[in-house]
C-alpha atoms as a PDB file:
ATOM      1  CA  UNK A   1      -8.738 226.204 202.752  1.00  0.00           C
ATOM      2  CA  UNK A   2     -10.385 223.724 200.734  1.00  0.00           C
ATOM      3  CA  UNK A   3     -11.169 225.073 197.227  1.00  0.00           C
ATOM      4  CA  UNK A   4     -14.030 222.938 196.498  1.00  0.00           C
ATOM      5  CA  UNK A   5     -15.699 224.765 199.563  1.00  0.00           C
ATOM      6  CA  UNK A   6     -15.758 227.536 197.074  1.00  0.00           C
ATOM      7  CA  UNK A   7     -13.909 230.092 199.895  1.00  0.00           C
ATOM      8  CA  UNK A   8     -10.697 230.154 197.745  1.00  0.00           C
ATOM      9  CA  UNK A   9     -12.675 231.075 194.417  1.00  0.00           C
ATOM     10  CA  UNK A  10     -14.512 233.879 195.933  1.00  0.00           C
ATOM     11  CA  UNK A  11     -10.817 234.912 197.600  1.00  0.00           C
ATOM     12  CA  UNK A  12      -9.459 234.915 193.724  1.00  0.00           C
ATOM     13  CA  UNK A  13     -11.883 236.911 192.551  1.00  0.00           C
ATOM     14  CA  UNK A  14     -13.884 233.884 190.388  1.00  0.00           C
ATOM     15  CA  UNK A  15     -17.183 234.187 192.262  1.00  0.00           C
ATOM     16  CA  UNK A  16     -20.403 234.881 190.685  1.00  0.00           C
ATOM     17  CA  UNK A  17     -23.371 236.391 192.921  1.00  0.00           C
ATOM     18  CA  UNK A  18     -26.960 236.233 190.794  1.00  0.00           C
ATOM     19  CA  UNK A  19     -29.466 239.022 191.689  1.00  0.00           C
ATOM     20  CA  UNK A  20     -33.257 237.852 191.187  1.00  0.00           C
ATOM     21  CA  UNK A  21     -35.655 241.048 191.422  1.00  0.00           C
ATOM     22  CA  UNK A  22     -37.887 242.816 189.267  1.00  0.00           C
ATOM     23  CA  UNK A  23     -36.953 246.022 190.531  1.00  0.00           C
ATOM     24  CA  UNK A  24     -33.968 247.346 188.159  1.00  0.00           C
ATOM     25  CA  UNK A  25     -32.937 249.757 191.049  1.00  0.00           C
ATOM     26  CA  UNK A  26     -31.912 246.639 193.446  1.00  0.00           C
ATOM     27  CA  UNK A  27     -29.558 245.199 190.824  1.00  0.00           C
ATOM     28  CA  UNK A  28     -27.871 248.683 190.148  1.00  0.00           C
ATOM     29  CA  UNK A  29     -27.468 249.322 193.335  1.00  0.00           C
ATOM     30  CA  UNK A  30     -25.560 245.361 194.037  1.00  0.00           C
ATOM     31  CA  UNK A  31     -24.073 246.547 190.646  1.00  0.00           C
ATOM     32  CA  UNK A  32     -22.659 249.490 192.366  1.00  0.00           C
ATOM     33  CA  UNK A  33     -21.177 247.123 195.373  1.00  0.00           C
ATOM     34  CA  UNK A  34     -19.561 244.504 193.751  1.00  0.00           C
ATOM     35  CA  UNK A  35     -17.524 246.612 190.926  1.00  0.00           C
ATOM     36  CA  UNK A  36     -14.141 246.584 191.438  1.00  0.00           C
ATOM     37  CA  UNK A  37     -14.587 243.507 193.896  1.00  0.00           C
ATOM     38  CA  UNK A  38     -13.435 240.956 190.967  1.00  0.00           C
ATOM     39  CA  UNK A  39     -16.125 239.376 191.458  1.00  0.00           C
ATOM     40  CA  UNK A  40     -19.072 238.703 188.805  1.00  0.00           C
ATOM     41  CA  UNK A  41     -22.622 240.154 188.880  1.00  0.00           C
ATOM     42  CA  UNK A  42     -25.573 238.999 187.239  1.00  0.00           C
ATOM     43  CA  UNK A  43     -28.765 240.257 187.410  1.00  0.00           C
ATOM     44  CA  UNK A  44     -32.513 238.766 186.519  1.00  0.00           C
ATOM     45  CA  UNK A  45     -35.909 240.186 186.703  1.00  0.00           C
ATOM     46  CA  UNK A  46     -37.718 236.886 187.438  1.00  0.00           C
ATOM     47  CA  UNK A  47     -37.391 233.638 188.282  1.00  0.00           C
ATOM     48  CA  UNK A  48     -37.832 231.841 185.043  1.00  0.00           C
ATOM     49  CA  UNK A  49     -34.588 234.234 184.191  1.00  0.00           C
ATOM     50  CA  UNK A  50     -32.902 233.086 187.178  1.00  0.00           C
ATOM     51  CA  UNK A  51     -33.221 229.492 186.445  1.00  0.00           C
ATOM     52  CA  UNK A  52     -31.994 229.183 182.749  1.00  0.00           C
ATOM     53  CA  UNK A  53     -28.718 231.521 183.787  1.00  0.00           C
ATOM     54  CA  UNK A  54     -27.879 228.700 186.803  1.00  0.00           C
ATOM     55  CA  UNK A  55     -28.420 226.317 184.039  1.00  0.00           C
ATOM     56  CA  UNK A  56     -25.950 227.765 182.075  1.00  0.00           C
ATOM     57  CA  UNK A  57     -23.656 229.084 184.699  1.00  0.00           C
ATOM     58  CA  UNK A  58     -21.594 227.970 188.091  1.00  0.00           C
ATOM     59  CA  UNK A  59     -22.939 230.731 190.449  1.00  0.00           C
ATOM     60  CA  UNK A  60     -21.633 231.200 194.281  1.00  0.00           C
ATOM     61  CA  UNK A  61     -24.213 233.344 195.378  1.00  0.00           C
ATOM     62  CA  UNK A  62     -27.913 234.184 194.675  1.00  0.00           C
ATOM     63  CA  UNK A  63     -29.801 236.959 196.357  1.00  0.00           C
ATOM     64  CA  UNK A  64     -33.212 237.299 195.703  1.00  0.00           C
ATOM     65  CA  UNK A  65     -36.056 239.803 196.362  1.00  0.00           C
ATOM     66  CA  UNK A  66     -38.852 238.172 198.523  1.00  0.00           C
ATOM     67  CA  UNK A  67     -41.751 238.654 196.978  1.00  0.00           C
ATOM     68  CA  UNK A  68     -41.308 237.014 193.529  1.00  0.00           C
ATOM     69  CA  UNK A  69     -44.616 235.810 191.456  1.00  0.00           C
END
């Protein structure tokens, strides 16, 4: 596979998945699912948050609660 489609990263264990929700329970819970998966977590409460780490940081993934203000 190509590794610029970013399939090969997340099969090395290099990708990073960015929770966005205010609710601390839904980012220990992803916590919980991606230990051990080599794979990096991050978690922000808000959007603002969310925004200034993808600034900083090459993420693969962001999941994000729906109803953010």
């Amino acid at each position: 596979m190509n590794e610029a489609s970013g399939i090969d990263a997340a099969a090395a264990g290099t990708a990073t998945v960015l929770s966005v929700s205010p609710h601390r329970e839904d980012g220990a819970c992803l916590e919980r699912i991606f230990h051990g998966s080599g794979w990096t977590f991050l978690a922000t409460p808000t959007l603002a948050s969310a925004f200034s780490v993808l600034r900083e940081r090459t993420v693969s993934s962001v999941l994000c609660e729906v109803d953010l203000d």
